[in-house]
Protein backbone atom coordinates (compact mmCIF):
# COMPACT_ATOMS: atom_id res chain seq x y z
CA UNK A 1 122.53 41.27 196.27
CA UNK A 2 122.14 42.33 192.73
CA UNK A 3 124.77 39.39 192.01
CA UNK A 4 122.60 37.11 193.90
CA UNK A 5 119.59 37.67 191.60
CA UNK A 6 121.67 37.29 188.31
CA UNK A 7 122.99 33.79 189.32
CA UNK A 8 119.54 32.54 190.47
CA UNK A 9 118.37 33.67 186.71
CA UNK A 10 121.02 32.53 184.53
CA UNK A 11 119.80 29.73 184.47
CA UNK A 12 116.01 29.69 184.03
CA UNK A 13 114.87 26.68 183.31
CA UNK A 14 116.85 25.09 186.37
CA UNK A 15 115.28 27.61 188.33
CA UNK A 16 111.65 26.47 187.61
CA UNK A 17 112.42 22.79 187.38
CA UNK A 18 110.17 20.68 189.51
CA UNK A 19 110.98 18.07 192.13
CA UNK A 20 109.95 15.23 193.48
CA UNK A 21 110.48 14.25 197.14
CA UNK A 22 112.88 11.87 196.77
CA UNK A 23 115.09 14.42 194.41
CA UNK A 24 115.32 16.84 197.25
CA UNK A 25 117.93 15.08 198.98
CA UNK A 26 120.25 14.53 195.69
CA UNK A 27 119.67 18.93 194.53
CA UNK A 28 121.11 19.16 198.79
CA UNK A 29 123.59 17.03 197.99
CA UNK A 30 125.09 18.63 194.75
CA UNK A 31 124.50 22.13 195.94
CA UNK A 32 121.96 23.35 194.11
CA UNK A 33 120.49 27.11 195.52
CA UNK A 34 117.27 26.68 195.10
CA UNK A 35 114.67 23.80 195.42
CA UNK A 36 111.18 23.62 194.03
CA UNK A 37 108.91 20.69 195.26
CA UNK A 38 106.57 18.61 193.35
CA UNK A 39 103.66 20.83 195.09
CA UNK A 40 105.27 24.07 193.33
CA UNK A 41 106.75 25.11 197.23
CA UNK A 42 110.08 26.70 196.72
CA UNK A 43 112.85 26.88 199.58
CA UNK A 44 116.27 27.83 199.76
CA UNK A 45 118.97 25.34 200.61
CA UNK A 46 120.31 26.26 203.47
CA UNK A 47 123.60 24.07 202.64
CA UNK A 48 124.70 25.43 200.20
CA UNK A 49 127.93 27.26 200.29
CA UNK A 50 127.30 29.97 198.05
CA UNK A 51 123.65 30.48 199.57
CA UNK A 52 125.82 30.93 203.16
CA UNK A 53 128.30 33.13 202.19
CA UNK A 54 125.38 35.30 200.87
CA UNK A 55 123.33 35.45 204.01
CA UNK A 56 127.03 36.61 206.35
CA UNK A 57 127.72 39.16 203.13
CA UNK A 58 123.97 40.23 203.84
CA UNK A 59 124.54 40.26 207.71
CA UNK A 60 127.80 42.08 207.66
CA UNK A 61 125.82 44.41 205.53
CA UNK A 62 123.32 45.18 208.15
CA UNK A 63 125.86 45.56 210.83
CA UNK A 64 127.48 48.31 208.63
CA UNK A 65 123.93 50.08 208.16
């Protein structure tokens, strides 16, 4: 988790950099984590392979719990 939060911050300006509609599709495309909407909305992109590997890491957490 903790390694989750340091790779969404290392890069901050990415983080915070807005998007139109018609980017959305290209930041899915090249993988990019997290995606921030011309309206400010921020979402998580579910196709991304290190945001999927997170969430089963996560779940096989719980199941350990």
């Amino acid at each position: 988790m903790k390694r989750l939060f340091l790779s969404l911050f290392t890069s901050p300006e990415k983080l915070l950099q807005v998007i139109s509609h018609e980017e959305i599709q290209d930041s899915i495309d090249d993988g990019d984590r997290i995606l921030i909407d011309e309206d400010g909305n921020a979402s998580v992109n579910i196709h991304c392979k290190a945001v999927q590997e997170d969430f089963a890491r996560h779940i096989e957490a719980l199941k350990r719990a």
